[in-house]
PDB file of N, CA and C in Angstrom:
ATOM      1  N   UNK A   1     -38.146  27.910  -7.513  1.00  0.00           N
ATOM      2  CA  UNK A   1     -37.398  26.801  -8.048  1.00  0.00           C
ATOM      3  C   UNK A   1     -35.936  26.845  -7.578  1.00  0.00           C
ATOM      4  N   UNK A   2     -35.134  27.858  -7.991  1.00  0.00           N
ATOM      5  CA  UNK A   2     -34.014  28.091  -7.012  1.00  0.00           C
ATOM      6  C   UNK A   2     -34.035  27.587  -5.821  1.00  0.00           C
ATOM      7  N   UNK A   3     -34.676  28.045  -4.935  1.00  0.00           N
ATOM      8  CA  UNK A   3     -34.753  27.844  -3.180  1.00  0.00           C
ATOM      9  C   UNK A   3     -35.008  26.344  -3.024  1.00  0.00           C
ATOM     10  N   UNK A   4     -35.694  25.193  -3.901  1.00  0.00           N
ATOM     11  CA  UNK A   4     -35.543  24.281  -3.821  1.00  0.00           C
ATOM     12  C   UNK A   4     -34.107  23.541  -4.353  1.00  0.00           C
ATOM     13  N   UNK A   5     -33.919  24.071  -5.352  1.00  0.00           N
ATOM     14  CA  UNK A   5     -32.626  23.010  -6.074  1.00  0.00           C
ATOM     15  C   UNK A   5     -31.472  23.524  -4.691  1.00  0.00           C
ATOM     16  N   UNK A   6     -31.098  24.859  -4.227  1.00  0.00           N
ATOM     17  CA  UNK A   6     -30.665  25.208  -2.974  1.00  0.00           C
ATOM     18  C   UNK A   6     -30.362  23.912  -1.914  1.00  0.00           C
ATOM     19  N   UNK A   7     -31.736  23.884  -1.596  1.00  0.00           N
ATOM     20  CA  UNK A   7     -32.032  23.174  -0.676  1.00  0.00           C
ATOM     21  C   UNK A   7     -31.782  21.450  -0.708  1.00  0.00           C
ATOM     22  N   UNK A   8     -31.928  21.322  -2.128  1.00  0.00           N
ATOM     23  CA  UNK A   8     -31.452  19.775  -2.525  1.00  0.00           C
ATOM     24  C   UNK A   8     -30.163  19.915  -2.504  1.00  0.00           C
ATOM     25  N   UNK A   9     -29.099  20.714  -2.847  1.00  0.00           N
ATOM     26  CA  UNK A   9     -27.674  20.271  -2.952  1.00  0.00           C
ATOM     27  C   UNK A   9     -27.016  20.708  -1.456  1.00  0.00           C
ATOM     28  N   UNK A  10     -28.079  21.575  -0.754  1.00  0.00           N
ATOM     29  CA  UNK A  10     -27.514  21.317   0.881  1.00  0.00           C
ATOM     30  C   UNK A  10     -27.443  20.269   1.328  1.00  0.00           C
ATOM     31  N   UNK A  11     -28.736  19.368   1.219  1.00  0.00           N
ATOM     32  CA  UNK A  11     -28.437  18.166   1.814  1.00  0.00           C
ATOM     33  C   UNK A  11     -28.503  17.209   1.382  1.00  0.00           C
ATOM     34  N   UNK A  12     -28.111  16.960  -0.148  1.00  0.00           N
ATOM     35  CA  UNK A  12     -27.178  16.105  -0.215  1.00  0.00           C
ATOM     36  C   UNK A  12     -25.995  16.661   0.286  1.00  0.00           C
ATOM     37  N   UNK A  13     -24.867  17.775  -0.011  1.00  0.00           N
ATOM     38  CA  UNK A  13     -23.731  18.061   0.675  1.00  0.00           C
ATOM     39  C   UNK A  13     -23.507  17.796   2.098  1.00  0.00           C
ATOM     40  N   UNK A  14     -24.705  17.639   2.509  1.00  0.00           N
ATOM     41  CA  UNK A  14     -24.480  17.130   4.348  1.00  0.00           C
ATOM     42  C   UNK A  14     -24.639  15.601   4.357  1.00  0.00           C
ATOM     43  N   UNK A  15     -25.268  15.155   3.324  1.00  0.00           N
ATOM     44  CA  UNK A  15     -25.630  13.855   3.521  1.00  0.00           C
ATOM     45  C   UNK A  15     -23.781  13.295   3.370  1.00  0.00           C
ATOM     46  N   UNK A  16     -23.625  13.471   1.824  1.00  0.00           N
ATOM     47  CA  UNK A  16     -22.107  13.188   1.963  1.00  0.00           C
ATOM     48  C   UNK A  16     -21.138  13.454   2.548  1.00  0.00           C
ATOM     49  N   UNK A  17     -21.114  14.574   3.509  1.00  0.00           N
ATOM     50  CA  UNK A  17     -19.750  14.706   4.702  1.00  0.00           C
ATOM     51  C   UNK A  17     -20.188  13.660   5.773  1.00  0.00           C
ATOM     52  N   UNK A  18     -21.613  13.522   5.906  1.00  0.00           N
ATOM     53  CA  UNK A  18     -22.000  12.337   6.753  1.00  0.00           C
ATOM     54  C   UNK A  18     -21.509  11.168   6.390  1.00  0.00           C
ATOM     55  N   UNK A  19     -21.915  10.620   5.635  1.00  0.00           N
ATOM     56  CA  UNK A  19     -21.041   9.675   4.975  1.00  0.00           C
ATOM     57  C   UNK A  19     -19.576   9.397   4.974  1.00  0.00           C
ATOM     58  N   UNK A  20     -19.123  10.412   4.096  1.00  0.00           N
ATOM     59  CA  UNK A  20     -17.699  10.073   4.678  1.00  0.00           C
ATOM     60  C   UNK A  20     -17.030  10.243   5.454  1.00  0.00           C
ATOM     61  N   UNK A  21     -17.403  10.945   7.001  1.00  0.00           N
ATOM     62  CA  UNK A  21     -17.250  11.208   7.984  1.00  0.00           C
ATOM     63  C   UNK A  21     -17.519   9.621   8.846  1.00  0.00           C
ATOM     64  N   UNK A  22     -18.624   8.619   8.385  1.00  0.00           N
ATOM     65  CA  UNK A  22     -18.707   8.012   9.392  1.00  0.00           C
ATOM     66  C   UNK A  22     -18.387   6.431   8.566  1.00  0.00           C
ATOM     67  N   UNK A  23     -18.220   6.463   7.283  1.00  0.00           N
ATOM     68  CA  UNK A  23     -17.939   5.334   6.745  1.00  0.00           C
ATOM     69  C   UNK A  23     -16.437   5.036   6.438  1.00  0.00           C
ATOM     70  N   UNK A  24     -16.353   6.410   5.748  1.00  0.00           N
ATOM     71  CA  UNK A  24     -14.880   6.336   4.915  1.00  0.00           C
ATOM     72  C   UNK A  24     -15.590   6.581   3.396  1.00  0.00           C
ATOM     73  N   UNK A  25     -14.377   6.732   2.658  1.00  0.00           N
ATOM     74  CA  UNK A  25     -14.232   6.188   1.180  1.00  0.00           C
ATOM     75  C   UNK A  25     -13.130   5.656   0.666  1.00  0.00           C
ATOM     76  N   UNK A  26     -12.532   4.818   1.797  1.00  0.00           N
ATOM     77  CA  UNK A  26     -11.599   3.889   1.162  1.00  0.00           C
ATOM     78  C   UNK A  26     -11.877   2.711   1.487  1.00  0.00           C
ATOM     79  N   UNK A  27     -11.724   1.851   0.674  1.00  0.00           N
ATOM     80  CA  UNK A  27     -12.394   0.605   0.512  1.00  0.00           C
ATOM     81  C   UNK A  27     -11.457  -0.571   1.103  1.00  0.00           C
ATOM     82  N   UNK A  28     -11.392  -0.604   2.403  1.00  0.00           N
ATOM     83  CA  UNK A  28     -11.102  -1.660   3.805  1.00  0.00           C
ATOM     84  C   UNK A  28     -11.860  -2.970   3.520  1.00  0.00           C
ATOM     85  N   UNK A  29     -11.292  -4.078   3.342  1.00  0.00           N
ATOM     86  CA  UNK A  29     -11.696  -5.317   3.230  1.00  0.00           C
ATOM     87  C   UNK A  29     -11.481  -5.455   4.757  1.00  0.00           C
ATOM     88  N   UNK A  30     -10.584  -5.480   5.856  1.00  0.00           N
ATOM     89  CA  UNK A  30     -10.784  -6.303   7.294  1.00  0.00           C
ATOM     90  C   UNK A  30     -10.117  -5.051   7.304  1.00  0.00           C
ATOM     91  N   UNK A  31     -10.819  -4.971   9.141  1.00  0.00           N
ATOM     92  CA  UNK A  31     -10.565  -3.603  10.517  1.00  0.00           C
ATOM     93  C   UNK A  31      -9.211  -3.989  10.597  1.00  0.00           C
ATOM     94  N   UNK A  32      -8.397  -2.844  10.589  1.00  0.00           N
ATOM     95  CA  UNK A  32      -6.701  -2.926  11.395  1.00  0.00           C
ATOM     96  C   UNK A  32      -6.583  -3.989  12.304  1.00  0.00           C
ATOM     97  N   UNK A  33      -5.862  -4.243  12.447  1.00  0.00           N
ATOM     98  CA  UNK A  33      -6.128  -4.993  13.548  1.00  0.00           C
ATOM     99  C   UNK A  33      -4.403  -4.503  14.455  1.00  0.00           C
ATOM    100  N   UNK A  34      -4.110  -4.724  15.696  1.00  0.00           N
ATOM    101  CA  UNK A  34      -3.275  -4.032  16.546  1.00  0.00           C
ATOM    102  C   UNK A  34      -1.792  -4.922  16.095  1.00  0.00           C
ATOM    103  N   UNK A  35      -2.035  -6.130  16.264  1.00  0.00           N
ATOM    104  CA  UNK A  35      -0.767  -6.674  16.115  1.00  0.00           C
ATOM    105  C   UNK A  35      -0.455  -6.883  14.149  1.00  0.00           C
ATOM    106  N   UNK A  36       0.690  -6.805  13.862  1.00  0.00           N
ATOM    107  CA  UNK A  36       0.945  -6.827  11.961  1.00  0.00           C
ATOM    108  C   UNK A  36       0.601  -7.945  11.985  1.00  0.00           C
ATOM    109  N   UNK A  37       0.427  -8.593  10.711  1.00  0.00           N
ATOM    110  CA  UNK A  37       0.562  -9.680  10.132  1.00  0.00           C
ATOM    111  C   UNK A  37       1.294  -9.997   9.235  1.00  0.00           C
ATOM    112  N   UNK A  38       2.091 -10.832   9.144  1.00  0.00           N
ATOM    113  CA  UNK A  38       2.757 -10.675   7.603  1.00  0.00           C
ATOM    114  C   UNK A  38       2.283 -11.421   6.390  1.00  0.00           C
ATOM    115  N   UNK A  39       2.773 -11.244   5.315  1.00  0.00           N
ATOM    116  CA  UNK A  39       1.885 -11.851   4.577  1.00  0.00           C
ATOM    117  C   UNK A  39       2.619 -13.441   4.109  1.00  0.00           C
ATOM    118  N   UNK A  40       1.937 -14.483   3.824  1.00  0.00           N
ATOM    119  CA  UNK A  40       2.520 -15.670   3.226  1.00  0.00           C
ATOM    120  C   UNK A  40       3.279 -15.483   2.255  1.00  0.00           C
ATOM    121  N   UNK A  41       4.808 -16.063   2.458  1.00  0.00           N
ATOM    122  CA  UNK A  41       5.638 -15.852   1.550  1.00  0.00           C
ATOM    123  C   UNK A  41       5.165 -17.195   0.438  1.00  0.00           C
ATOM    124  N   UNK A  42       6.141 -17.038  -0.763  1.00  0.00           N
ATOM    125  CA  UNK A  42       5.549 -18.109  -1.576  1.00  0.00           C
ATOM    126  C   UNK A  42       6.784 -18.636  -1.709  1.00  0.00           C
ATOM    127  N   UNK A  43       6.836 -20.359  -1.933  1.00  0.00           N
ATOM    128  CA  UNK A  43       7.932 -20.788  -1.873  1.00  0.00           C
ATOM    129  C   UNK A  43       8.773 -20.741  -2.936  1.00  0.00           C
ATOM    130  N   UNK A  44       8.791 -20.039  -3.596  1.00  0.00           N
ATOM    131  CA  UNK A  44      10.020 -19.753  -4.968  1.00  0.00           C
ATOM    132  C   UNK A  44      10.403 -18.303  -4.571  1.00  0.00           C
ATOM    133  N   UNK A  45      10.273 -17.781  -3.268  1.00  0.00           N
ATOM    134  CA  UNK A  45      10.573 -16.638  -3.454  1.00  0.00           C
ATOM    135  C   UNK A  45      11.987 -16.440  -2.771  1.00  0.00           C
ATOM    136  N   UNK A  46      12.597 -17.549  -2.411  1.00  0.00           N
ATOM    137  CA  UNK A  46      14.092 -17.297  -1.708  1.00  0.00           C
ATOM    138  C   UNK A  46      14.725 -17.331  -3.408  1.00  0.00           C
ATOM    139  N   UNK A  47      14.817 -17.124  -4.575  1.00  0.00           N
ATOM    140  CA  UNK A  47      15.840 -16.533  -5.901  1.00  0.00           C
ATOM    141  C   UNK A  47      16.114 -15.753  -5.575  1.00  0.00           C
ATOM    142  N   UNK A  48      15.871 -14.255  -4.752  1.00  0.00           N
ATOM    143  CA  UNK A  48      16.817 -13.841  -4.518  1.00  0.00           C
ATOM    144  C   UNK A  48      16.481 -13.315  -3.200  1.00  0.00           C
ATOM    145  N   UNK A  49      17.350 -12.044  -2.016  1.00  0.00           N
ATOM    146  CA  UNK A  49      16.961 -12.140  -0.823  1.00  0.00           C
ATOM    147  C   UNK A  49      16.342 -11.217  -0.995  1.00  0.00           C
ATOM    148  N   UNK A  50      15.584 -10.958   0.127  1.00  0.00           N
ATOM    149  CA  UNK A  50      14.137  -9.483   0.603  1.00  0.00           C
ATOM    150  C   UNK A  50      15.012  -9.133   2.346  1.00  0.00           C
ATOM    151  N   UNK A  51      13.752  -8.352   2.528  1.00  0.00           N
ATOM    152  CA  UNK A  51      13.707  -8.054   3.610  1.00  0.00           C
ATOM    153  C   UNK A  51      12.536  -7.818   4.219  1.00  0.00           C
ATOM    154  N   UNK A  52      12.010  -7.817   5.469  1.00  0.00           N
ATOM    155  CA  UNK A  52      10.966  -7.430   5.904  1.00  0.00           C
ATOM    156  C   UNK A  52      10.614  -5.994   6.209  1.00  0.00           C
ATOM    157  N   UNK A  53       9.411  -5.710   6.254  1.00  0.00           N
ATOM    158  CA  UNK A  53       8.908  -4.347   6.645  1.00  0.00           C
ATOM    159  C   UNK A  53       7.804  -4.028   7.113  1.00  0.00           C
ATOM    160  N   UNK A  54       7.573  -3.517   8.292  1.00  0.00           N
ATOM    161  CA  UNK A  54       6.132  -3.305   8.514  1.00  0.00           C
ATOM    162  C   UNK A  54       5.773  -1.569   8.252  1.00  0.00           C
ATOM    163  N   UNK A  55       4.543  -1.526   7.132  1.00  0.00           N
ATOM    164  CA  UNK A  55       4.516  -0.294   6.334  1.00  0.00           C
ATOM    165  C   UNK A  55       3.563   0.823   7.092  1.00  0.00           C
ATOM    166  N   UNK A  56       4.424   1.950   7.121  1.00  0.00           N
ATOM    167  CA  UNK A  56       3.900   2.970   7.650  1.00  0.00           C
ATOM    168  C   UNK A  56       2.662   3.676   7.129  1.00  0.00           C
ATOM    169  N   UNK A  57       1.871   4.543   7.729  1.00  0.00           N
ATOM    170  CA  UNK A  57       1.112   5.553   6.646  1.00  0.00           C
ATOM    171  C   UNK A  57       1.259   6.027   5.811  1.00  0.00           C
ATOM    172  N   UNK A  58       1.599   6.545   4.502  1.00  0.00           N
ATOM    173  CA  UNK A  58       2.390   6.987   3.550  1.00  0.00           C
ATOM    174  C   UNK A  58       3.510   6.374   2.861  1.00  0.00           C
ATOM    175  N   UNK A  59       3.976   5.461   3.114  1.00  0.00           N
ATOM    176  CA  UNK A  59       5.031   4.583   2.719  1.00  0.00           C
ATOM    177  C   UNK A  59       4.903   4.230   1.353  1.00  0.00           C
ATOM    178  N   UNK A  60       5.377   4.013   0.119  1.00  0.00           N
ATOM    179  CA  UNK A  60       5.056   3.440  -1.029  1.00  0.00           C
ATOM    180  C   UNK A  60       6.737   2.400  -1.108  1.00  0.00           C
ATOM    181  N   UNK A  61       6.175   1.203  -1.835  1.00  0.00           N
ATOM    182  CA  UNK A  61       7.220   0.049  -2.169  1.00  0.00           C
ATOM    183  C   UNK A  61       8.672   1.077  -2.669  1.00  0.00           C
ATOM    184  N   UNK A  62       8.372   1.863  -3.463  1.00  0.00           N
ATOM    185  CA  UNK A  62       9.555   2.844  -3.755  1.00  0.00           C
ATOM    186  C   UNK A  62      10.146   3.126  -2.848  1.00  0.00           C
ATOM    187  N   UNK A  63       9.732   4.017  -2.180  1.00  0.00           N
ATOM    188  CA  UNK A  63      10.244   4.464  -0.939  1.00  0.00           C
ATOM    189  C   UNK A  63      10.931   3.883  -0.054  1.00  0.00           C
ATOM    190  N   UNK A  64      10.145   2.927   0.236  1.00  0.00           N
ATOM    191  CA  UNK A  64      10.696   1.679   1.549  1.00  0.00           C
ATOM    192  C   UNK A  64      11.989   1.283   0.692  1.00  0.00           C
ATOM    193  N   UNK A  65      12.187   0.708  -0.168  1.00  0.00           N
ATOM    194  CA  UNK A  65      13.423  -0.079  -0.904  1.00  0.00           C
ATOM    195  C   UNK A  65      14.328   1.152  -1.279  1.00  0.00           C
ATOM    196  N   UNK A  66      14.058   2.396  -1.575  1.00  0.00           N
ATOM    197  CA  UNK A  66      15.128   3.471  -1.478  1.00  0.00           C
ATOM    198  C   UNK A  66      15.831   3.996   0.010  1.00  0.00           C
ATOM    199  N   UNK A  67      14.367   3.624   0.995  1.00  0.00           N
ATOM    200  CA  UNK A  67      15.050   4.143   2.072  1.00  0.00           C
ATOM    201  C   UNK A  67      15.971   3.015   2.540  1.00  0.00           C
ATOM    202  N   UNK A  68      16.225   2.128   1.968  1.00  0.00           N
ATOM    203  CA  UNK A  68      16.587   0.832   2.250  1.00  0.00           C
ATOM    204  C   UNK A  68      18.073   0.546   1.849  1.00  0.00           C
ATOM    205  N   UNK A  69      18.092   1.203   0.493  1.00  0.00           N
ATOM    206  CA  UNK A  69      19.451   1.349  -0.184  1.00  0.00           C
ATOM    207  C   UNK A  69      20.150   2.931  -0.142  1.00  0.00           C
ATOM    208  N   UNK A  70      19.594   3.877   0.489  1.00  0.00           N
ATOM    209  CA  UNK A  70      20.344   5.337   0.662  1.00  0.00           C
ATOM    210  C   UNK A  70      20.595   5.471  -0.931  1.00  0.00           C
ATOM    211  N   UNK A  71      19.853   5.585  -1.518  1.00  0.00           N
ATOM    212  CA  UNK A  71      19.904   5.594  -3.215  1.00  0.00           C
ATOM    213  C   UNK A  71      18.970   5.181  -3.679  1.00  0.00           C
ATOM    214  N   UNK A  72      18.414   5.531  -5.564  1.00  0.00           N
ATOM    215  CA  UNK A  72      17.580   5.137  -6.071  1.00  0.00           C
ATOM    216  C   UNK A  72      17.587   3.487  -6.251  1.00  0.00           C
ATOM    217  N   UNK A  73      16.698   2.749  -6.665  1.00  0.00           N
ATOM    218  CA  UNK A  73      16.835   1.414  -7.152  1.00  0.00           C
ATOM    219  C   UNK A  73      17.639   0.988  -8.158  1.00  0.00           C
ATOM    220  N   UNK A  74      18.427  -0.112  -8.007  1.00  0.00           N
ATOM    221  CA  UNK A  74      19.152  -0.145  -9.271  1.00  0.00           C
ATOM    222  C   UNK A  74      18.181  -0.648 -10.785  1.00  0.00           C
ATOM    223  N   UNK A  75      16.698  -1.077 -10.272  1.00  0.00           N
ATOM    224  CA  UNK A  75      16.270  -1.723 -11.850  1.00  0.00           C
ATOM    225  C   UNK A  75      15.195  -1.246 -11.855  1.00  0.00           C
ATOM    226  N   UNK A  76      14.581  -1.116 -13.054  1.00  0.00           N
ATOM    227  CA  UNK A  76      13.155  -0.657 -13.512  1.00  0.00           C
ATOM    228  C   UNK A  76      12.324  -1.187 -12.387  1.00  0.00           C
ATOM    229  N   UNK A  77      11.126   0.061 -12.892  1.00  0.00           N
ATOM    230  CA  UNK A  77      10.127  -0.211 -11.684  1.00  0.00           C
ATOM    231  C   UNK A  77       9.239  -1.607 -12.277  1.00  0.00           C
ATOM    232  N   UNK A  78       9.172  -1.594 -13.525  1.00  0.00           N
ATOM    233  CA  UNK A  78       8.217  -2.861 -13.752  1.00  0.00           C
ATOM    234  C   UNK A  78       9.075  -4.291 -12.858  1.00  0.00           C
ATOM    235  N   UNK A  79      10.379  -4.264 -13.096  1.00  0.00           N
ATOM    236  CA  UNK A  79      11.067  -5.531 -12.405  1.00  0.00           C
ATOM    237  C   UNK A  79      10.984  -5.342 -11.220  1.00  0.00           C
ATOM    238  N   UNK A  80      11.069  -4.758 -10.442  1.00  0.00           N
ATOM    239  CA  UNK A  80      10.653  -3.857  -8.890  1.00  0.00           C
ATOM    240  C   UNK A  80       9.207  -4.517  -8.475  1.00  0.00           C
ATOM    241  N   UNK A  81       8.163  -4.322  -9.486  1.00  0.00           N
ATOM    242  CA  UNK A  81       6.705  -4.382  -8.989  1.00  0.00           C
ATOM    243  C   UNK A  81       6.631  -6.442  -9.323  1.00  0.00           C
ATOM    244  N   UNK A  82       7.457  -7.105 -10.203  1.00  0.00           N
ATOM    245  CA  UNK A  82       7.466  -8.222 -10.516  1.00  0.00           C
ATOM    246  C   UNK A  82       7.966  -8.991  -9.457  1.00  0.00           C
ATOM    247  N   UNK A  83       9.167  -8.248  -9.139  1.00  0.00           N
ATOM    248  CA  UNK A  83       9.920  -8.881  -7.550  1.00  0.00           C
ATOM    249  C   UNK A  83       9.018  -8.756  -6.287  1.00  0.00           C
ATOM    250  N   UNK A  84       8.432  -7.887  -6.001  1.00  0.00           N
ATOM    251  CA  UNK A  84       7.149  -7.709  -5.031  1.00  0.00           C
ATOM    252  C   UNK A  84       6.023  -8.915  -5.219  1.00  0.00           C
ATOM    253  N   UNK A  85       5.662  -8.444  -6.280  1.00  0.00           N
ATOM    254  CA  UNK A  85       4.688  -9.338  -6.314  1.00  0.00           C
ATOM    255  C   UNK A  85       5.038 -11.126  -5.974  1.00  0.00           C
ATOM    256  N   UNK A  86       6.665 -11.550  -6.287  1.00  0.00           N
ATOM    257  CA  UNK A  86       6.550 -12.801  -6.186  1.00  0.00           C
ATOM    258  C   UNK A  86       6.750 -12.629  -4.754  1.00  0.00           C
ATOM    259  N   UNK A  87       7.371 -12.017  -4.275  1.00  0.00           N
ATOM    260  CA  UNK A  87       7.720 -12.373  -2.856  1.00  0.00           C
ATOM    261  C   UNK A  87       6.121 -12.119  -1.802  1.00  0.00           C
ATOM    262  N   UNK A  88       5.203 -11.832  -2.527  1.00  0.00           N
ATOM    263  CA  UNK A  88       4.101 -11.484  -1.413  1.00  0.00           C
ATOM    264  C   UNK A  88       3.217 -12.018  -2.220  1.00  0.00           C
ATOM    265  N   UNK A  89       2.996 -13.240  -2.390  1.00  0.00           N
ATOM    266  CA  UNK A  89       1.712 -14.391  -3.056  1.00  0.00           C
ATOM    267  C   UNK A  89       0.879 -13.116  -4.411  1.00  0.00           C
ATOM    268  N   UNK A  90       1.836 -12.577  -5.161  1.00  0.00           N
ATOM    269  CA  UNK A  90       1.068 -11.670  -6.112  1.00  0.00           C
ATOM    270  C   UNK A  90       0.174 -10.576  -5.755  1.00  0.00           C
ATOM    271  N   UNK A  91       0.362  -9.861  -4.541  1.00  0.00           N
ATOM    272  CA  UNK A  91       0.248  -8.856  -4.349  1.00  0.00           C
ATOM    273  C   UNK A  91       1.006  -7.485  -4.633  1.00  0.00           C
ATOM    274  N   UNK A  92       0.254  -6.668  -5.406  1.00  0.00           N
ATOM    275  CA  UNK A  92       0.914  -5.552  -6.300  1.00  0.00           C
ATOM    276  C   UNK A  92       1.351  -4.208  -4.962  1.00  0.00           C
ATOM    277  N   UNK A  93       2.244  -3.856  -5.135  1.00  0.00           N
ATOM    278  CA  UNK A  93       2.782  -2.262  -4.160  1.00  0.00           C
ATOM    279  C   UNK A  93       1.551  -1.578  -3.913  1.00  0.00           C
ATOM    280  N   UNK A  94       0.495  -1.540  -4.825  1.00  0.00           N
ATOM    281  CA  UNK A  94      -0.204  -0.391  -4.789  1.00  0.00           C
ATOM    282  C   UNK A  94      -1.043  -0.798  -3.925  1.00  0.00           C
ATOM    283  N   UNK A  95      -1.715  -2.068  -3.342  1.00  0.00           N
ATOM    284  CA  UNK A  95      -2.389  -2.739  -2.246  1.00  0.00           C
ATOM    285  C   UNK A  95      -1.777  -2.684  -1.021  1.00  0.00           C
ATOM    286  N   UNK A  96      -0.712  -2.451  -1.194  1.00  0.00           N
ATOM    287  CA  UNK A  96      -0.121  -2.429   0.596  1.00  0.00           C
ATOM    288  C   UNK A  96      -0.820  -1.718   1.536  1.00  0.00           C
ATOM    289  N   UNK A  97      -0.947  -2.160   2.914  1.00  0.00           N
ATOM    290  CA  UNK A  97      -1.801  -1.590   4.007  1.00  0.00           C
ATOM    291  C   UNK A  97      -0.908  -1.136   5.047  1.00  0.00           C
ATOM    292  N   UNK A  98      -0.705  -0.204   5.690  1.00  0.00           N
ATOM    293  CA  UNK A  98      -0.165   0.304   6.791  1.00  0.00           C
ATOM    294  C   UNK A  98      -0.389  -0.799   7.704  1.00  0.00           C
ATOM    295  N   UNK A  99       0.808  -0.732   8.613  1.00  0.00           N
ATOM    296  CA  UNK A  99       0.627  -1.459   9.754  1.00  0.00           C
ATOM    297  C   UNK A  99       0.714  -3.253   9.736  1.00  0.00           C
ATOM    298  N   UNK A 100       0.658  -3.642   7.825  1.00  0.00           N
ATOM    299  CA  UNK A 100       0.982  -4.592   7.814  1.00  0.00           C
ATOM    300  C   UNK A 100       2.238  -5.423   7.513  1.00  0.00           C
ATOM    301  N   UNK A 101       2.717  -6.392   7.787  1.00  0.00           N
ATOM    302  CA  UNK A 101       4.488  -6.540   7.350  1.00  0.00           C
ATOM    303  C   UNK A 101       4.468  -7.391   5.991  1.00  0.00           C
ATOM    304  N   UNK A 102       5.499  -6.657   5.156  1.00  0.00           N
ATOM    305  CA  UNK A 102       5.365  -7.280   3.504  1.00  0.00           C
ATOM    306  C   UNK A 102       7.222  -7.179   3.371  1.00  0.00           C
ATOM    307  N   UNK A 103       7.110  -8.291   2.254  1.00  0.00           N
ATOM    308  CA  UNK A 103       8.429  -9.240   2.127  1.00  0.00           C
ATOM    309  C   UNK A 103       8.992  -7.516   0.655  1.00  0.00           C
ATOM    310  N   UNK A 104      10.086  -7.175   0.915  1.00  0.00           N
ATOM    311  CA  UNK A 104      10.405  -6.640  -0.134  1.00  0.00           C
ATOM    312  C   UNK A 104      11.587  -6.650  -0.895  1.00  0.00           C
ATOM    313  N   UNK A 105      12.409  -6.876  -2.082  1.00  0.00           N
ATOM    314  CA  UNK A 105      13.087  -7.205  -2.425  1.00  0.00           C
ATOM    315  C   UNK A 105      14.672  -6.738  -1.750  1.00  0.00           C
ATOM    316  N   UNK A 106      15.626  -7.228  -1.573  1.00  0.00           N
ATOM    317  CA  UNK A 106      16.821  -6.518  -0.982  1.00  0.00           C
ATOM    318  C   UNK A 106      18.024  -6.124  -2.920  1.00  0.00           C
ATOM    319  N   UNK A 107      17.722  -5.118  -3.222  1.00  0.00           N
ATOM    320  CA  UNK A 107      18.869  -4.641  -4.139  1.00  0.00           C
ATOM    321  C   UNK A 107      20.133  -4.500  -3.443  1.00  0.00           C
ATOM    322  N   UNK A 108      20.246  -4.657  -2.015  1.00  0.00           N
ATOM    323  CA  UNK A 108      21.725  -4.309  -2.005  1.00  0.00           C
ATOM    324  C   UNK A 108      22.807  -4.467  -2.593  1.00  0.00           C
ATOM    325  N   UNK A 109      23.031  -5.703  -3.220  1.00  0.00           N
ATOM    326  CA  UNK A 109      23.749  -6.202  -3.897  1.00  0.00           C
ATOM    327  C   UNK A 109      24.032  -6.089  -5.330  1.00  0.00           C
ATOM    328  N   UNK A 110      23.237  -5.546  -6.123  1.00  0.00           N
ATOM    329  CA  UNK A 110      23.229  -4.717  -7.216  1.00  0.00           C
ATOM    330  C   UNK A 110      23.743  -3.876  -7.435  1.00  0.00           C
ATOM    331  N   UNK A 111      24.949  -3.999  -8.443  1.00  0.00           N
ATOM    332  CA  UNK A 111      25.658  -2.073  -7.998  1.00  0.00           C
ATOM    333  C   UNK A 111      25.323  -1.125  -9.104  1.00  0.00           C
ATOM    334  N   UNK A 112      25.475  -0.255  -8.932  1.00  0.00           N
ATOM    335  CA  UNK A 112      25.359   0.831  -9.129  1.00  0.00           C
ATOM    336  C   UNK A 112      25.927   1.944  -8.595  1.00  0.00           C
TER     337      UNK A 112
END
């Protein structure tokens, strides 16, 4: 009985490196594609200014807008994720895709 249950969690364990070796497990709606795209701005979103960005591997909305201001943000992250979202047809930070270009808020002008 051993030597079988063994033998069942070998291959399933091979079945699943197969798997995610040749599928993934991150859940890709459309293939990269080479050239960015940016995304449709929405027209109430000139209230205040952004900037563009095309997002690296690892990049998070935080990041980009800190590396942006050489300093933390001046306002909460919920107003942060509210300003994103209008400027990119209600798309949340946490959806962003590498390689694609997204509108992000400009704090420069905020002091702190």
């Amino acid at each position: 009985m051993k030597r079988l249950a063994t033998t069942f969690l070998v291959l399933v364990t091979i079945y699943v490196i197969y798997f995610d070796l040749s599928h993934g497990t991150l859940n890709y709606t459309e293939k990269p594609s080479s050239s960015p795209q940016a995304v449709p701005v929405n027209s109430n979103s000139s209230a205040f200014p952004s900037f563009d960005y095309k997002v690296k591997t690892g990049d998070t909305a935080l990041l980009i807008i800190e590396k942006q201001l050489n300093k933390n943000i001046p306002v909460t992250i919920d107003q942060l994720i509210k300003d994103f979202k209008q400027l990119n047809n209600g798309i949340s930070p946490e959806e962003i895709q590498s390689g694609k270009i997204y509108h992000f808020p400009d704090y420069t002008g905020n002091g702190t």
